[in-house]
C-alpha atoms as a PDB file:
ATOM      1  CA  UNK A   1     -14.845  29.643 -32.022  1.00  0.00           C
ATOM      2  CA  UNK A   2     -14.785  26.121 -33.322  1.00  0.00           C
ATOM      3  CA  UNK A   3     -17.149  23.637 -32.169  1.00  0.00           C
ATOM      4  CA  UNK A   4     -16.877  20.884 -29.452  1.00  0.00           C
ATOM      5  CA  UNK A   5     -15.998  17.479 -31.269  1.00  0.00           C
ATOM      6  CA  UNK A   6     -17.634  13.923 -30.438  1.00  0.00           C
ATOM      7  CA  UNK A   7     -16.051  10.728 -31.515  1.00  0.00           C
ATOM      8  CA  UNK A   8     -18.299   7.814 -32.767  1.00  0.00           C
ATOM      9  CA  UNK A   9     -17.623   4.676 -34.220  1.00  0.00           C
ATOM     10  CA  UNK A  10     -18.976   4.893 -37.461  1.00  0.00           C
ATOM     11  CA  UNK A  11     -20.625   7.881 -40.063  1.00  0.00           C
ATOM     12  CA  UNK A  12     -21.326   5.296 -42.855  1.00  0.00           C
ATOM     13  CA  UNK A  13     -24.127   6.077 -44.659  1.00  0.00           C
ATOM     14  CA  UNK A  14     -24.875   9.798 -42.797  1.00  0.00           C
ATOM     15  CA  UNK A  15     -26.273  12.203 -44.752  1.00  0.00           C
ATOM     16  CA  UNK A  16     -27.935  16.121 -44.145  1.00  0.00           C
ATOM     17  CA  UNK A  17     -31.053  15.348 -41.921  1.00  0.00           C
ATOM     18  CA  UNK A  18     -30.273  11.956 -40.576  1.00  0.00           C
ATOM     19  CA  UNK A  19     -30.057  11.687 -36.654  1.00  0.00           C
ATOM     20  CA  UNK A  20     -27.224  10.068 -34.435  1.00  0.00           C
ATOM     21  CA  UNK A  21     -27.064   8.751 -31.416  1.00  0.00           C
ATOM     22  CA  UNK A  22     -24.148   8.847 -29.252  1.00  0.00           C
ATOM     23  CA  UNK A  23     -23.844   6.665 -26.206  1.00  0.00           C
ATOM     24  CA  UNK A  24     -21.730   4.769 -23.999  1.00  0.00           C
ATOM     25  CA  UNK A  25     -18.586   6.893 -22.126  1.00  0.00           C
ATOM     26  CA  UNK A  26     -18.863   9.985 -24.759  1.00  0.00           C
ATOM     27  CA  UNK A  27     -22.181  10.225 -24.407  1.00  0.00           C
ATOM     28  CA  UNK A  28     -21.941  11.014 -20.502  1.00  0.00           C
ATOM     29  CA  UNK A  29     -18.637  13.030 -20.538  1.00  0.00           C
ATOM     30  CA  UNK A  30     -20.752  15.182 -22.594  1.00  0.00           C
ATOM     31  CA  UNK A  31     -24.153  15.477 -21.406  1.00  0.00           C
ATOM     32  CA  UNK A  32     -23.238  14.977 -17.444  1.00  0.00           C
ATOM     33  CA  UNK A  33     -19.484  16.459 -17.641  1.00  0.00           C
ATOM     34  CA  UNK A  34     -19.796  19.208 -20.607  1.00  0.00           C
ATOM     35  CA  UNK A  35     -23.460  19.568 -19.412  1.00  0.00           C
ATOM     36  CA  UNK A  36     -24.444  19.235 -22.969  1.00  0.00           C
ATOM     37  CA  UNK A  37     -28.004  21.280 -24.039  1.00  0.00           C
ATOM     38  CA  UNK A  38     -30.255  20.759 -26.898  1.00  0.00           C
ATOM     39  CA  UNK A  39     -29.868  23.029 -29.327  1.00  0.00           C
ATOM     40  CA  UNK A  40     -26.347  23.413 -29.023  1.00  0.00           C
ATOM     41  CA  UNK A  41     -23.942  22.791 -32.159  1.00  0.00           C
ATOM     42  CA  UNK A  42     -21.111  20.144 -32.509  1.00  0.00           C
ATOM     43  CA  UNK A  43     -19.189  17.917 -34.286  1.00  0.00           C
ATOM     44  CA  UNK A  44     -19.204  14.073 -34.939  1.00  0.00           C
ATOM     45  CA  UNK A  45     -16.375  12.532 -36.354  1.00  0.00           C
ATOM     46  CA  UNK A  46     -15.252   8.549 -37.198  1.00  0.00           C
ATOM     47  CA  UNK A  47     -11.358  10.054 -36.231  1.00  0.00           C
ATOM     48  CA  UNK A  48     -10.793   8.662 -40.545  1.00  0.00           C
ATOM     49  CA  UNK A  49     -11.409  11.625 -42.669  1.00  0.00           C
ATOM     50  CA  UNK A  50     -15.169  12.059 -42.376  1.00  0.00           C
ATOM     51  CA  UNK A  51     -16.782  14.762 -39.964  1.00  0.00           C
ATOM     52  CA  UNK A  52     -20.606  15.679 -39.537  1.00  0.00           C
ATOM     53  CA  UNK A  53     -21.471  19.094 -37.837  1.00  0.00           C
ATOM     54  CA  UNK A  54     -25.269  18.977 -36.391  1.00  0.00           C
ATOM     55  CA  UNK A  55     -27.193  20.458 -33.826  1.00  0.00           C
ATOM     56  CA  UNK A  56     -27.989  18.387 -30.682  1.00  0.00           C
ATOM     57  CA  UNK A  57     -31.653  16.824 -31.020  1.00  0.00           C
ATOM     58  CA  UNK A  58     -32.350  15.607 -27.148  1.00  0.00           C
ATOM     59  CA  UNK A  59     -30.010  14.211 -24.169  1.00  0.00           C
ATOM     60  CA  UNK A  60     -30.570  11.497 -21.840  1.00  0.00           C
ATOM     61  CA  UNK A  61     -28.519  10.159 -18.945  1.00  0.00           C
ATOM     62  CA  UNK A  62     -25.719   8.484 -21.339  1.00  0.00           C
ATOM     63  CA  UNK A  63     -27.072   9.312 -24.589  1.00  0.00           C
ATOM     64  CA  UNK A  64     -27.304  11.967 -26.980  1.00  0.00           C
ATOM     65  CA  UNK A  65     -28.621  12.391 -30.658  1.00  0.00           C
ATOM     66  CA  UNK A  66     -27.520  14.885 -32.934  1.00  0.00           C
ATOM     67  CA  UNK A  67     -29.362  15.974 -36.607  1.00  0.00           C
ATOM     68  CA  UNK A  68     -26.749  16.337 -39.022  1.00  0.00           C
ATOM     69  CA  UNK A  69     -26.617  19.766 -40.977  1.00  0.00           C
ATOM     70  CA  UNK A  70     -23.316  18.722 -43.179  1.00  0.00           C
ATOM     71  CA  UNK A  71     -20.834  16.156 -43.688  1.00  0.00           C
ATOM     72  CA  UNK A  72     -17.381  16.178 -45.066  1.00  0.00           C
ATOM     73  CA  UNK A  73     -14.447  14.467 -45.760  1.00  0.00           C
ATOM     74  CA  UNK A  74     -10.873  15.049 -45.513  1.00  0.00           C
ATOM     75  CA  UNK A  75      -7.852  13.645 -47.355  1.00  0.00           C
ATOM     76  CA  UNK A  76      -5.093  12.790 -45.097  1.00  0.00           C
ATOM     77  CA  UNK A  77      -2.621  15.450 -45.165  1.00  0.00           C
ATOM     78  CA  UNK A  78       0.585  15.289 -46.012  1.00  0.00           C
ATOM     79  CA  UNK A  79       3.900  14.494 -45.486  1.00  0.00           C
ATOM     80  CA  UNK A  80       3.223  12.007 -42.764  1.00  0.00           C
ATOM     81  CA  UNK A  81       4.590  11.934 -39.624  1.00  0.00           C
ATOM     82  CA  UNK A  82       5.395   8.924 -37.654  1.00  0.00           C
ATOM     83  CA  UNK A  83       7.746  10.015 -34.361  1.00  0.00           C
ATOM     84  CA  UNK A  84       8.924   6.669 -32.021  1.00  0.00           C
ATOM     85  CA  UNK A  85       8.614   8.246 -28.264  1.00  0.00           C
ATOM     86  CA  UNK A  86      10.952   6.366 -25.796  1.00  0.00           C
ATOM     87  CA  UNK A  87       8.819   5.510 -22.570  1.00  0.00           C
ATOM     88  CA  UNK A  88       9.295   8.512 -20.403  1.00  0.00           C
ATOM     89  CA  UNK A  89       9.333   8.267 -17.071  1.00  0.00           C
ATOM     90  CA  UNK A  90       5.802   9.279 -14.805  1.00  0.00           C
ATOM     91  CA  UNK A  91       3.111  11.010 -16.852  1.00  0.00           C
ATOM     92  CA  UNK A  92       5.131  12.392 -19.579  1.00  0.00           C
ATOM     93  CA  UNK A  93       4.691   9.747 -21.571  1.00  0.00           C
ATOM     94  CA  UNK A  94       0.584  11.328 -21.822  1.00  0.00           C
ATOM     95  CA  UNK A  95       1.824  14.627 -21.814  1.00  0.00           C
ATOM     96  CA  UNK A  96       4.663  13.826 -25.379  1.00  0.00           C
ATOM     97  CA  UNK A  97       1.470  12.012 -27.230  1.00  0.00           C
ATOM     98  CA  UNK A  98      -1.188  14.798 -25.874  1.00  0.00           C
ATOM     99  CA  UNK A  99       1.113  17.639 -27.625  1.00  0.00           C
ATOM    100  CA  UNK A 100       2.299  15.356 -30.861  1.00  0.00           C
ATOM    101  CA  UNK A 101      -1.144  14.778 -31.572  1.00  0.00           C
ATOM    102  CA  UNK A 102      -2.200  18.261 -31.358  1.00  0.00           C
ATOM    103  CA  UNK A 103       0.507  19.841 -33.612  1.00  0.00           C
ATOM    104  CA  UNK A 104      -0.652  16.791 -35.752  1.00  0.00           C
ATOM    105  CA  UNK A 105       1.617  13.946 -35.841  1.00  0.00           C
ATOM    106  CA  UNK A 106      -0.296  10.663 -37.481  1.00  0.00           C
ATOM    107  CA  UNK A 107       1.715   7.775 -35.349  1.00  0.00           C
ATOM    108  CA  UNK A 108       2.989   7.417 -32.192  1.00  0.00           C
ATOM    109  CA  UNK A 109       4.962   4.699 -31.424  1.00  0.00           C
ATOM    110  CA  UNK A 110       6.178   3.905 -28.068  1.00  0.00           C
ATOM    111  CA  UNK A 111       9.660   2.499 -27.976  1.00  0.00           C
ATOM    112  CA  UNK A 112      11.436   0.525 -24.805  1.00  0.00           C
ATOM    113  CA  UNK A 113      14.764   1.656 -24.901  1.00  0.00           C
ATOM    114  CA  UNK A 114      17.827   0.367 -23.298  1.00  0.00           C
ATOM    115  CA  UNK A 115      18.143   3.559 -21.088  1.00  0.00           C
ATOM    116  CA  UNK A 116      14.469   4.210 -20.517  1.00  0.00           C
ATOM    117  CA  UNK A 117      13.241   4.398 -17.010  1.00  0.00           C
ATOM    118  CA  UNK A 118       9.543   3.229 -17.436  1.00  0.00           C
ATOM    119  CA  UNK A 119       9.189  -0.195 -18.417  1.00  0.00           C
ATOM    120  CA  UNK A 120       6.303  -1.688 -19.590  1.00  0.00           C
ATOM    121  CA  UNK A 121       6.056  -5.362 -18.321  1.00  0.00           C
ATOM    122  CA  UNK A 122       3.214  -7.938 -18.579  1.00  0.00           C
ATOM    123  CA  UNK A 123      -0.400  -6.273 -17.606  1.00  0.00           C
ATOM    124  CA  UNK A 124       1.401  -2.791 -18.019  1.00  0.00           C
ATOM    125  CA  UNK A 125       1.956  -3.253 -21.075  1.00  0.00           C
ATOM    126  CA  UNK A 126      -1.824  -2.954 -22.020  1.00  0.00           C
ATOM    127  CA  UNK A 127      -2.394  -0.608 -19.530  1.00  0.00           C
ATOM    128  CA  UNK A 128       0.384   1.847 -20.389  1.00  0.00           C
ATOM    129  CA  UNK A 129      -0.535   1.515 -23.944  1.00  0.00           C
ATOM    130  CA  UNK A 130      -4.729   2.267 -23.084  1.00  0.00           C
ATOM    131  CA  UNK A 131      -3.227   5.309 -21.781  1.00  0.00           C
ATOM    132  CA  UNK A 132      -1.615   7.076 -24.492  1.00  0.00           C
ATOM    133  CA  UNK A 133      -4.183   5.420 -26.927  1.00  0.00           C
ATOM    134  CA  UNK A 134      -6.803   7.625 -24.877  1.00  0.00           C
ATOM    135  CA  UNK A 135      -4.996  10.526 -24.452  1.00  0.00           C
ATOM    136  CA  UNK A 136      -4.391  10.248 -28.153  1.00  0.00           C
ATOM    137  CA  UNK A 137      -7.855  10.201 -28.567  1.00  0.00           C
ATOM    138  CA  UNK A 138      -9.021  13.169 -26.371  1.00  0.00           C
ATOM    139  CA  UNK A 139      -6.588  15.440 -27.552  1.00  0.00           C
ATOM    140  CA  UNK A 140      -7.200  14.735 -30.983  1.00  0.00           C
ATOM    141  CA  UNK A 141     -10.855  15.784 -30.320  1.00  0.00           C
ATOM    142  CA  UNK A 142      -9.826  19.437 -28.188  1.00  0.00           C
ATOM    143  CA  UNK A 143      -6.901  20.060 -31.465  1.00  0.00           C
ATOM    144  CA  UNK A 144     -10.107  19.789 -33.570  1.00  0.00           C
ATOM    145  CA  UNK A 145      -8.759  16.595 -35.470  1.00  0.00           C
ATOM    146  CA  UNK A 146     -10.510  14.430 -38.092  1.00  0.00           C
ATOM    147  CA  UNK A 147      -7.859  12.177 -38.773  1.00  0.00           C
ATOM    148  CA  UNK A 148      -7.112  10.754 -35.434  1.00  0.00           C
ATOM    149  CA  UNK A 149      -3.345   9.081 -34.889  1.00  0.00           C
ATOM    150  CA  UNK A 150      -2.784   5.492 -34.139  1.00  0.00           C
ATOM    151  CA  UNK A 151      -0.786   4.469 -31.066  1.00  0.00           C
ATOM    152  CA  UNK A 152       1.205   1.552 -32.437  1.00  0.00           C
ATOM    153  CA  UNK A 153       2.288  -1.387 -29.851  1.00  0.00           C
ATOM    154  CA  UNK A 154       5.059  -1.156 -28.130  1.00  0.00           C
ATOM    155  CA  UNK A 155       8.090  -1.469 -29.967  1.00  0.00           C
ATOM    156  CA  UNK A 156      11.449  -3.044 -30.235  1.00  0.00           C
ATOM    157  CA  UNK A 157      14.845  -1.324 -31.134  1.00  0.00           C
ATOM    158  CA  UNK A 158      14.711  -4.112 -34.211  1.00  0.00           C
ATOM    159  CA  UNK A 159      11.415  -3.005 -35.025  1.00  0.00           C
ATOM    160  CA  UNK A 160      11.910   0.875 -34.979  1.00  0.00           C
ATOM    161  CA  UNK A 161      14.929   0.062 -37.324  1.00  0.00           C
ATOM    162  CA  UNK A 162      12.286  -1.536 -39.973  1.00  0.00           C
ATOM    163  CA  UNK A 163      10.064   1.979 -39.458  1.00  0.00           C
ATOM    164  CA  UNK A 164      13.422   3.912 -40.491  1.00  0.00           C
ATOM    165  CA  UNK A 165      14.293   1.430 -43.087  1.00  0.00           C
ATOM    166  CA  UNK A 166      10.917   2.233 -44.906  1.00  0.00           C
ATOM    167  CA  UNK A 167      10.949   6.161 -44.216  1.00  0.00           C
ATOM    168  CA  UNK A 168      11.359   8.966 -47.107  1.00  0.00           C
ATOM    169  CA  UNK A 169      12.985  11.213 -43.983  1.00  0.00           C
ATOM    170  CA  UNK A 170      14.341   9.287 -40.777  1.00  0.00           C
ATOM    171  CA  UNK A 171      16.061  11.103 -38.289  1.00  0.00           C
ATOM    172  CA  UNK A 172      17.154  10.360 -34.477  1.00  0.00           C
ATOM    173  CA  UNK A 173      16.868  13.201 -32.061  1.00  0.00           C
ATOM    174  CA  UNK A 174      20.697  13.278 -30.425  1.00  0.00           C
ATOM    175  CA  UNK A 175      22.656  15.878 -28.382  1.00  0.00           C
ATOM    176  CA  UNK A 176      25.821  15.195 -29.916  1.00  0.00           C
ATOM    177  CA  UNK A 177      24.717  15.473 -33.887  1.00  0.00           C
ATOM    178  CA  UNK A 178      26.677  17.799 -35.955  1.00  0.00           C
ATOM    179  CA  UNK A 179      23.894  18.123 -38.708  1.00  0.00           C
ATOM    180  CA  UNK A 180      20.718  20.613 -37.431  1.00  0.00           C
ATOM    181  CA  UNK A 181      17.870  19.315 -38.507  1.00  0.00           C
ATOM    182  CA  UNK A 182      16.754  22.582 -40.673  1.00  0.00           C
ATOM    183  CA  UNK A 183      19.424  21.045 -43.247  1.00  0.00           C
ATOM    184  CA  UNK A 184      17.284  17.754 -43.928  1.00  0.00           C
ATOM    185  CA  UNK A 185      15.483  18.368 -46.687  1.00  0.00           C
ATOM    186  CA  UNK A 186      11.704  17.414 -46.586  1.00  0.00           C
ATOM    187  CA  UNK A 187       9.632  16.297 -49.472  1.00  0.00           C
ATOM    188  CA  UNK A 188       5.988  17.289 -49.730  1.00  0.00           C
ATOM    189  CA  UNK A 189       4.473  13.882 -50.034  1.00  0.00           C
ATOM    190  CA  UNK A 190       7.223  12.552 -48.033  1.00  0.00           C
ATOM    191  CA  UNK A 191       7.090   9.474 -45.442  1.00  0.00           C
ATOM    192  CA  UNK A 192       9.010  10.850 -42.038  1.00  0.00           C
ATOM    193  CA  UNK A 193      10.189   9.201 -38.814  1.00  0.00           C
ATOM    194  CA  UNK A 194      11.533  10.766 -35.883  1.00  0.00           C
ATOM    195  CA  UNK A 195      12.905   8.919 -33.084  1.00  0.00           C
ATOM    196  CA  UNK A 196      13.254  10.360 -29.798  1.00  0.00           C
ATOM    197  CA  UNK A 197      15.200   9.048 -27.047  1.00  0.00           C
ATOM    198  CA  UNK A 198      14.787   8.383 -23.031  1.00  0.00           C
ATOM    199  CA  UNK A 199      16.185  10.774 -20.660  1.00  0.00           C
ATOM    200  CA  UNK A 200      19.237   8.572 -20.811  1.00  0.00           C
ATOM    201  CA  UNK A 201      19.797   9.362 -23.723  1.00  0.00           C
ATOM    202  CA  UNK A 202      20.288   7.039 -26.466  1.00  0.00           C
ATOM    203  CA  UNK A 203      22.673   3.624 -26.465  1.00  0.00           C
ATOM    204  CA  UNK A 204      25.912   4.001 -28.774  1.00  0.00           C
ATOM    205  CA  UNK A 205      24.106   0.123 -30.038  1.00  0.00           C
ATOM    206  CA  UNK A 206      21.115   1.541 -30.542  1.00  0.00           C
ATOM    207  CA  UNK A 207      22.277   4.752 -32.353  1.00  0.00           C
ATOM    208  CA  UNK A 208      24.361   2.130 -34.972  1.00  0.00           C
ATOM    209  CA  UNK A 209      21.178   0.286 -35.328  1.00  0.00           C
ATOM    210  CA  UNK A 210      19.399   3.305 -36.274  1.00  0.00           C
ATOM    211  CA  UNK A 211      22.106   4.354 -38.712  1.00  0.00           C
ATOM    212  CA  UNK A 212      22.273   0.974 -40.450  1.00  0.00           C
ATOM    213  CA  UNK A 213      18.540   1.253 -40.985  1.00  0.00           C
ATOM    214  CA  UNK A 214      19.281   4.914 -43.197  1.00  0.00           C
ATOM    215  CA  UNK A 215      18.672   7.142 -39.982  1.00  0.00           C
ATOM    216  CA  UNK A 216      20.386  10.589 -40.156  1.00  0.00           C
ATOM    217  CA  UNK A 217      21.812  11.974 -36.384  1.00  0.00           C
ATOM    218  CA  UNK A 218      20.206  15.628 -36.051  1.00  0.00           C
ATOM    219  CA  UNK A 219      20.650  18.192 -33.103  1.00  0.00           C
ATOM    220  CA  UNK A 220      17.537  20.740 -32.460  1.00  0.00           C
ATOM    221  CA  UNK A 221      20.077  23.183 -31.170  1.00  0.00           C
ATOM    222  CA  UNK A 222      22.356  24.175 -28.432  1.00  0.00           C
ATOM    223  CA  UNK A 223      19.583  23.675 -25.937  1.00  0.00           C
ATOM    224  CA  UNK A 224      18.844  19.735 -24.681  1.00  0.00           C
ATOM    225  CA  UNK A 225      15.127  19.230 -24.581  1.00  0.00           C
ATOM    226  CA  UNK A 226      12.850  16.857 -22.190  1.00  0.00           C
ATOM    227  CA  UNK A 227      11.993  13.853 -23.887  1.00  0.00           C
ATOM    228  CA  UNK A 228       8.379  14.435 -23.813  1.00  0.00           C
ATOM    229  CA  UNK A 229       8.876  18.157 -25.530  1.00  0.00           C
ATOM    230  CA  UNK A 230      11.928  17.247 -28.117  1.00  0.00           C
ATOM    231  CA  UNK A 231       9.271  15.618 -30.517  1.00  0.00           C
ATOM    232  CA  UNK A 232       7.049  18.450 -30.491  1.00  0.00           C
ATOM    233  CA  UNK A 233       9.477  20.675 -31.274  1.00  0.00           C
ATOM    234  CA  UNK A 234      11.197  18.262 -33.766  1.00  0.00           C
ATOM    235  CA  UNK A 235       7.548  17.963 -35.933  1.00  0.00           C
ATOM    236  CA  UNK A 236       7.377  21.514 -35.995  1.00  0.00           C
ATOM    237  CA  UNK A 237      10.562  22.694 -37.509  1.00  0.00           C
ATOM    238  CA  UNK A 238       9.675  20.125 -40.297  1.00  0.00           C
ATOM    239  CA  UNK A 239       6.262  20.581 -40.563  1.00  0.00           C
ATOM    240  CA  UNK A 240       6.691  24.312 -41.163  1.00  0.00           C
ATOM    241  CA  UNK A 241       8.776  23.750 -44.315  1.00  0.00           C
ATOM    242  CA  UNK A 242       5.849  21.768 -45.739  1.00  0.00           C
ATOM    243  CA  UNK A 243       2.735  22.588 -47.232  1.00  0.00           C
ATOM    244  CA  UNK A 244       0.677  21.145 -43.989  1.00  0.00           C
ATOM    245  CA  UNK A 245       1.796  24.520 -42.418  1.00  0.00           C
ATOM    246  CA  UNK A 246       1.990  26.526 -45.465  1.00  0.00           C
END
């Protein structure tokens, strides 16, 4: 079984034997929530590459320590994955960037389109974006991550174009595609976007923007998938013709 992870701000300068502490809101999710005991193993990481397992040295109220036994660092793995998430409406906007981060997707980028039903105005905006930033954040720790992904601002349908423009592999997620996305061909230290649209599907503007900026129209399959699930599924019939899942 693989060991509870704990995010901390920093493991600069950590080596075998040197003690951490953990405070602040991780600290008491995991010594008042997780009931956290000394003597019990884990795993610190800085969510950029580096990880330390250790054993837990003492608890307090809203602080732990933890002696490192290792530490280790990981290349970013490749290709990258960047998929733009229209706002869904409710909570599965949490629930598309809780499962993209766990099947390992490296940006997130939320995306107000035409035909979305959420819209993020004014204080929402920050609020909104908090959200998936922290659900980002906790599922990257319970998928075991040590590259955490970003949660890029909110985004314009200009500004997704520029993502696509720059992409090795950019594709947009739409029902009435002729081309299944098991044709586009996927480079192993490829740069790929997906877009996904809103439950209203995507704009016939917005589509031609997307085109213009080298995007290729793919279908999954017969089947039309939620918004918050099409991603998921999208990542992993690319991912699994790449070495990342090899």
């Amino acid at each position: 079984m693989s060991l509870p992870v704990h995010l901390v701000p920093t493991l600069d300068g950590v080596a075998v034997g040197s003690v951490v502490e953990i405070t602040g809101d991780e600290a008491h999710h995991a010594v008042a929530v997780r009931r956290l005991r000394v003597g019990e193993q884990v795993v610190l990481t800085d969510g950029a590459g580096t990880s330390a397992p250790g054993v837990v040295a003492s608890t307090g109220k809203r602080v732990f320590t933890v002696e490192v036994t290792d530490v280790r660092s990981e290349d970013r793995q490749r290709p990258s994955v960047t998929v733009v998430q229209a706002l869904p409406k409710g909570d599965r906007g949490e629930l598309a960037v809780e499962v993209l981060t766990e099947i390992g997707v490296d940006v997130v980028v939320p995306w107000a389109a035409s035909r979305s039903v959420a819209v993020w105005r004014g204080d929402r905006i920050a609020r909104s974006h908090a959200k998936w930033a922290n659900t980002a954040r906790e599922a990257a720790k319970q998928s075991r991550r040590s590259w955490f992904p970003a949660v890029a601002p909110l985004a314009s349908t200009d500004e997704v174009a520029e993502l696509l423009r720059a992409a090795d592999v950019a594709v947009v997620l739409h029902e009435d595609a002729t081309q299944a996305l098991s044709t586009i061909p996927v480079g192993a230290d490829a740069t790929m976007v997906v877009v996904v649209g809103p439950e209203g599907g995507i704009s016939d503007e917005e589509l031609a923007t997307f085109l213009a900026g080298g995007a290729v129209p793919v279908r999954l399959g017969r089947e039309v998938l939620r918004t918050s699930t099409a991603g998921v599924a999208a990542v992993a019939a690319l991912l699994a013709r790449t070495p990342r899942w090899s």
